[in-house]
N, C-alpha and C. Protein backbone atom coordinates (compact mmCIF):
# COMPACT_ATOMS: atom_id res chain seq x y z
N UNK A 1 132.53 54.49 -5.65
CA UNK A 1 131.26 54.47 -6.32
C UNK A 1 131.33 53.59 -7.57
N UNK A 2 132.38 53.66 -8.21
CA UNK A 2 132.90 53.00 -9.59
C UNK A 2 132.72 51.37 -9.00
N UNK A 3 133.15 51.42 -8.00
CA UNK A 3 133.15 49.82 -7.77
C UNK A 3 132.00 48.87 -7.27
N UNK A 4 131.23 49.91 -6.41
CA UNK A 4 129.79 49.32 -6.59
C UNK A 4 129.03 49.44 -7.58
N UNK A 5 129.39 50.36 -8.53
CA UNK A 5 128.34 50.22 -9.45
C UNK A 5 128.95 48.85 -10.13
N UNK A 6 129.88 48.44 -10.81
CA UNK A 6 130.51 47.33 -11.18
C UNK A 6 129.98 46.36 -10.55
N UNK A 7 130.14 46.36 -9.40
CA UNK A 7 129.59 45.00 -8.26
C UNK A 7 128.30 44.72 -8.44
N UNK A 8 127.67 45.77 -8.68
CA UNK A 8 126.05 45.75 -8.74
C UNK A 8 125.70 45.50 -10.28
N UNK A 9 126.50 45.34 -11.32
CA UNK A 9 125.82 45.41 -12.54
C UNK A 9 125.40 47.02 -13.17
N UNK A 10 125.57 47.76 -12.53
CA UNK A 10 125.14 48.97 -12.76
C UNK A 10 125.63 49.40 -14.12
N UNK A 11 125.18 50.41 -14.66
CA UNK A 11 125.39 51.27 -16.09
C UNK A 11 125.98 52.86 -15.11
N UNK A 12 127.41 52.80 -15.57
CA UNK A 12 127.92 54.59 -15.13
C UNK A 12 128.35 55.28 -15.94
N UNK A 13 128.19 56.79 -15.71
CA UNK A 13 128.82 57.35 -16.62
C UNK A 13 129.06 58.84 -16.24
N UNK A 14 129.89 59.69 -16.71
CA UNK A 14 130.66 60.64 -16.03
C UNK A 14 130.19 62.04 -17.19
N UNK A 15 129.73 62.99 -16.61
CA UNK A 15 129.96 64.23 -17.34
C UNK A 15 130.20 65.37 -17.24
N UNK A 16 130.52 66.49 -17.87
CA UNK A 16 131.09 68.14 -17.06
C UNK A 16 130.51 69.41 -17.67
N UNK A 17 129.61 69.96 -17.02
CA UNK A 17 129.24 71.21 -17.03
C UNK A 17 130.40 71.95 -17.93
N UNK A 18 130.28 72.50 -19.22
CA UNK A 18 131.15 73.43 -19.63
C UNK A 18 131.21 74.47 -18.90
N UNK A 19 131.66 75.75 -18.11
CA UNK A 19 131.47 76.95 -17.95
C UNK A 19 130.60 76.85 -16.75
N UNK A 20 130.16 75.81 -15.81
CA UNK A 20 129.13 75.70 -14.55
C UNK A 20 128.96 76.66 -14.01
N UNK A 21 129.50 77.90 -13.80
CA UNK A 21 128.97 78.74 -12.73
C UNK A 21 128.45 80.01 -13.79
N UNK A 22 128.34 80.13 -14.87
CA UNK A 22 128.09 81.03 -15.68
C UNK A 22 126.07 81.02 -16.00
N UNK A 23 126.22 79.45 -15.61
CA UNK A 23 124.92 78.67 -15.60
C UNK A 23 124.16 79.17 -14.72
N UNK A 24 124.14 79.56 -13.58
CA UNK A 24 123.84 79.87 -12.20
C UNK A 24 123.54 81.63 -12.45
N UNK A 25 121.93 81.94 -12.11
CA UNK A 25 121.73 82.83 -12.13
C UNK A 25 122.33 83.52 -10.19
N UNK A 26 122.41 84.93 -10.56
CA UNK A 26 122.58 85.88 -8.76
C UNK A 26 121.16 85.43 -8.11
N UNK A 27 121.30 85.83 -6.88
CA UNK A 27 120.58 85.47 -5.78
C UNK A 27 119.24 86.28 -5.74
N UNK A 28 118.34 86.60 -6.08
CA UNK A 28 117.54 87.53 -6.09
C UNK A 28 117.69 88.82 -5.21
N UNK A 29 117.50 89.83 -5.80
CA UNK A 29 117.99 91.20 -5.27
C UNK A 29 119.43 91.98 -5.03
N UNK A 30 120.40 90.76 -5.30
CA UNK A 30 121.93 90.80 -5.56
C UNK A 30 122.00 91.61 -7.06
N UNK A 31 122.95 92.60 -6.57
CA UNK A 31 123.86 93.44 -7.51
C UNK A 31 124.90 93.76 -7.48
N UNK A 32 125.55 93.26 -8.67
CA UNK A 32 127.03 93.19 -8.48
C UNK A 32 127.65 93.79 -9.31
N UNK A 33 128.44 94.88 -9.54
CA UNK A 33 129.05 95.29 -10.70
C UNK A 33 130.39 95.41 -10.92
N UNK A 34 130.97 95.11 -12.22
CA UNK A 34 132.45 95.16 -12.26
C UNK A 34 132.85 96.16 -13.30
N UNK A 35 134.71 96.67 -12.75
CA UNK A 35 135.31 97.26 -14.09
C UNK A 35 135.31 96.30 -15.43
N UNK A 36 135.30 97.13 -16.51
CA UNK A 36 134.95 96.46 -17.79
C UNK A 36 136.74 95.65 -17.92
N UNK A 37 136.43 94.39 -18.69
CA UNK A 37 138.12 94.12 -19.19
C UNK A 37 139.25 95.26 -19.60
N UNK A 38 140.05 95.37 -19.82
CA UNK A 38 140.93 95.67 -20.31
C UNK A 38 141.09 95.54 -21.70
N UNK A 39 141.07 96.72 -22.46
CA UNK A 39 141.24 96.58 -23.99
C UNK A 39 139.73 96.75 -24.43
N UNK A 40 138.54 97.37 -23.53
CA UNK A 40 137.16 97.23 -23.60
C UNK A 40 136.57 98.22 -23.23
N UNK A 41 137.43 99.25 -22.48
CA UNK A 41 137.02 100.33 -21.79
C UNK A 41 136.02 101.35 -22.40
N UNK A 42 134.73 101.77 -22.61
CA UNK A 42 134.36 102.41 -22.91
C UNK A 42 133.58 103.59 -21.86
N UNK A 43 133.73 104.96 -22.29
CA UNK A 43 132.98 106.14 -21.21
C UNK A 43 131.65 106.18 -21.45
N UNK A 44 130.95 106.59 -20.58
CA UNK A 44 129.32 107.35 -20.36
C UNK A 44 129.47 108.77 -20.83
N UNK A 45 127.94 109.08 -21.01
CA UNK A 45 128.13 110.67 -21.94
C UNK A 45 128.93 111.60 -20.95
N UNK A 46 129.32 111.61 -19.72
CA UNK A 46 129.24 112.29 -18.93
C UNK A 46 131.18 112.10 -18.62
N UNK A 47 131.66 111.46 -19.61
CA UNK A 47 133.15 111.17 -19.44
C UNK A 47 134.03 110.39 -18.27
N UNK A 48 132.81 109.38 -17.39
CA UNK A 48 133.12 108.60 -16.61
C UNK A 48 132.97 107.14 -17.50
N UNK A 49 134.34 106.52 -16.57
CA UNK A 49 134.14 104.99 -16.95
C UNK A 49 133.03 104.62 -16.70
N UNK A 50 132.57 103.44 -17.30
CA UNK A 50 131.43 102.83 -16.81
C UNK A 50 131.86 101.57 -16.51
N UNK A 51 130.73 100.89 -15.82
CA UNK A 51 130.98 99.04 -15.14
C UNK A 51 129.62 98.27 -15.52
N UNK A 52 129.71 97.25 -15.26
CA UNK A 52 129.30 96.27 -16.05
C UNK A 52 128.56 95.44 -14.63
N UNK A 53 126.87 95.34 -14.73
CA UNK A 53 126.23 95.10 -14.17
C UNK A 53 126.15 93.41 -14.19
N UNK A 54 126.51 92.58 -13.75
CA UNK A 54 126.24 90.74 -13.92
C UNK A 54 125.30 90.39 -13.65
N UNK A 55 124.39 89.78 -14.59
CA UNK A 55 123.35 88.85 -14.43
C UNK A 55 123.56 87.83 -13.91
N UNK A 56 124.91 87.21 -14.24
CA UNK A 56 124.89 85.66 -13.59
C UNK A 56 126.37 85.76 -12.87
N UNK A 57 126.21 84.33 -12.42
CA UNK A 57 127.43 84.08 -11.68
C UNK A 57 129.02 84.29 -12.40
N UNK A 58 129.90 84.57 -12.51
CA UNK A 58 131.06 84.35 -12.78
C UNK A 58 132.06 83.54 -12.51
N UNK A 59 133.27 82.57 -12.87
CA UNK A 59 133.97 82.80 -11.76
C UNK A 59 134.96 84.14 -11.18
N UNK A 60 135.60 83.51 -9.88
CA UNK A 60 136.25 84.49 -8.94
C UNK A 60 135.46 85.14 -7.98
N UNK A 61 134.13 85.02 -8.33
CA UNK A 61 132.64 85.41 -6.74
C UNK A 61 132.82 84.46 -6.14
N UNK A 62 133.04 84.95 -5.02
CA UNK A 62 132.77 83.97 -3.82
C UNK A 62 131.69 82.98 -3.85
N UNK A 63 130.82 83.66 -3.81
CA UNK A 63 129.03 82.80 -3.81
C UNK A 63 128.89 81.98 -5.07
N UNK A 64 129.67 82.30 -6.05
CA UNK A 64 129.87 81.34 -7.18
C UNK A 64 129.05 79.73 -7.10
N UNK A 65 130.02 79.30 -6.57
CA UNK A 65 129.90 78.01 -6.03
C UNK A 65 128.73 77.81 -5.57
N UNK A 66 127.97 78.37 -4.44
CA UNK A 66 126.49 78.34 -4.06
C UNK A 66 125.52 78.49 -5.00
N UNK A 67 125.97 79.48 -5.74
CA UNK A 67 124.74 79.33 -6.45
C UNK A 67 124.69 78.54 -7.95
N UNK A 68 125.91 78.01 -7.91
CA UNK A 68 125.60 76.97 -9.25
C UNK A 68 125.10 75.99 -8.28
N UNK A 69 125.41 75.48 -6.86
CA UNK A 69 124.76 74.42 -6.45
C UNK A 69 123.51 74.38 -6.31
N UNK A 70 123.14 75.50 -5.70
CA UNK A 70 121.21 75.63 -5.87
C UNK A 70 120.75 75.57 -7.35
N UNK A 71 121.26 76.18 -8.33
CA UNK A 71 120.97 76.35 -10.44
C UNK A 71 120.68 74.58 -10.13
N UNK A 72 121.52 73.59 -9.95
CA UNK A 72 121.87 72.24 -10.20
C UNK A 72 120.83 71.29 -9.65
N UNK A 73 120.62 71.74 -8.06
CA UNK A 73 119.80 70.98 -7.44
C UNK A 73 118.28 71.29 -7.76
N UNK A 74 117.86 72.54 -8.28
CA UNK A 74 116.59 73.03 -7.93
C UNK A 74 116.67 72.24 -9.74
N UNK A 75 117.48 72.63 -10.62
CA UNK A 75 117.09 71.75 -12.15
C UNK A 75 117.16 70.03 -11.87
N UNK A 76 117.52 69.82 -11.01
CA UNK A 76 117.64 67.92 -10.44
C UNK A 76 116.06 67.69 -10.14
N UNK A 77 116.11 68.62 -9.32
CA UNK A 77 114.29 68.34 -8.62
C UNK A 77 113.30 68.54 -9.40
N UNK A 78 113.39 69.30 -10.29
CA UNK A 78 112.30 69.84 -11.63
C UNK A 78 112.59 68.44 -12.87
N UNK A 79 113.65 67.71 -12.10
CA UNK A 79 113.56 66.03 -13.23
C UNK A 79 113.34 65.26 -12.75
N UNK A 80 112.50 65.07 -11.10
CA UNK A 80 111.90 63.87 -10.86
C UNK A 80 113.29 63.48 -9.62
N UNK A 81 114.38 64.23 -9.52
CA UNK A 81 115.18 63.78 -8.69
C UNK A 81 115.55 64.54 -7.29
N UNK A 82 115.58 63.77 -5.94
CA UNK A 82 115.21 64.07 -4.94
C UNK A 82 116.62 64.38 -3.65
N UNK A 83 116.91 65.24 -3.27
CA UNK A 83 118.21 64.87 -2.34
C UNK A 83 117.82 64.48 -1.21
N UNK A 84 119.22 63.35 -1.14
CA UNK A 84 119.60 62.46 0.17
C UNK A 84 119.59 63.95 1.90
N UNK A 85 119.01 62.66 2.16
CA UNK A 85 119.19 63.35 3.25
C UNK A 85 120.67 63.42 4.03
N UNK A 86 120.90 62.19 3.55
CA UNK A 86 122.20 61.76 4.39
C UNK A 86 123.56 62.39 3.89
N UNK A 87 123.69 63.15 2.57
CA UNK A 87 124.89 63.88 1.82
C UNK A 87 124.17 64.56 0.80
N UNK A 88 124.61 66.11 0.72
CA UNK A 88 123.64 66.60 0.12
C UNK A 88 123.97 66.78 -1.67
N UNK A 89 125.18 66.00 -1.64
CA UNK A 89 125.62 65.86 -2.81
C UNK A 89 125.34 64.48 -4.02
N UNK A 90 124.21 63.89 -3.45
CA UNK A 90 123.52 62.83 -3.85
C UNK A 90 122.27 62.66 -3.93
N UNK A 91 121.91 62.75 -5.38
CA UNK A 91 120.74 62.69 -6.10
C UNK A 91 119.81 61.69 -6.06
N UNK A 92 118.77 61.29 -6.13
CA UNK A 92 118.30 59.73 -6.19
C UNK A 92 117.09 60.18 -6.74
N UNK A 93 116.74 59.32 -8.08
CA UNK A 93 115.10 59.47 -8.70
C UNK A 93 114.90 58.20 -8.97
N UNK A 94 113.97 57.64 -9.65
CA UNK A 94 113.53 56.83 -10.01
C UNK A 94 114.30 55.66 -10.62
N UNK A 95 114.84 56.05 -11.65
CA UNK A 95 116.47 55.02 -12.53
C UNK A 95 117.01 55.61 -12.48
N UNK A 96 117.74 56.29 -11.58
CA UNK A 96 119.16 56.97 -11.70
C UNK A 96 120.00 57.45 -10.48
N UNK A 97 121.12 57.41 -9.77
CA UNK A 97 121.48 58.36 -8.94
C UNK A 97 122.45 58.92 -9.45
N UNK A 98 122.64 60.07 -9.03
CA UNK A 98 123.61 61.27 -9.32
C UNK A 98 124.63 61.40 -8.46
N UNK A 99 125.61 61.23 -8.36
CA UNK A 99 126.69 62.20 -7.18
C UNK A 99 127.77 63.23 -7.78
């Protein structure tokens, strides 16, 4: 890609999601809950541990990955940018493509 853009005159440039899957809300109607860390433990009035309900993705979920890719693509399309049909990991809008 580096080299066509070169060939072509193109302007590139590279960047990284801090924390990407934290970004990524659950799937609608998904509930997922975990034991609290370690060193964090706190009880319910009732002298049971309690767990910790996730709003968003984490890593170490499986679905992780899916659903930062839908967070990514559905915020791509809400900027004017459209996916390839041909790889679904390629963006194309107006001045810009993404991969």
């Amino acid at each position: 890609m580096l080299t066509l853009a070169s060939k072509l005159g193109l302007k590139s440039c590279q960047a990284d999601i801090t924390a990407a899957f934290v970004h990524a809300p659950l799937d609608p109607g998904e509930e997922i809950y975990v034991k609290q860390p370690k060193g964090h433990e706190r009880q319910g009035p009732n002298g049971k541990e309690l767990v910790l309900k996730l709003n968003r993705s984490v890593y170490g979920l499986r679905q992780s990955p899916r659903n930062f890719f839908q967070y990514l693509k559905n915020h791509l399309a809400d900027n004017g940018l459209h996916q390839s049909q041909h790889d679904p990991c390629l963006f194309i809008g107006r001045s810009m493509i993404i991969v």
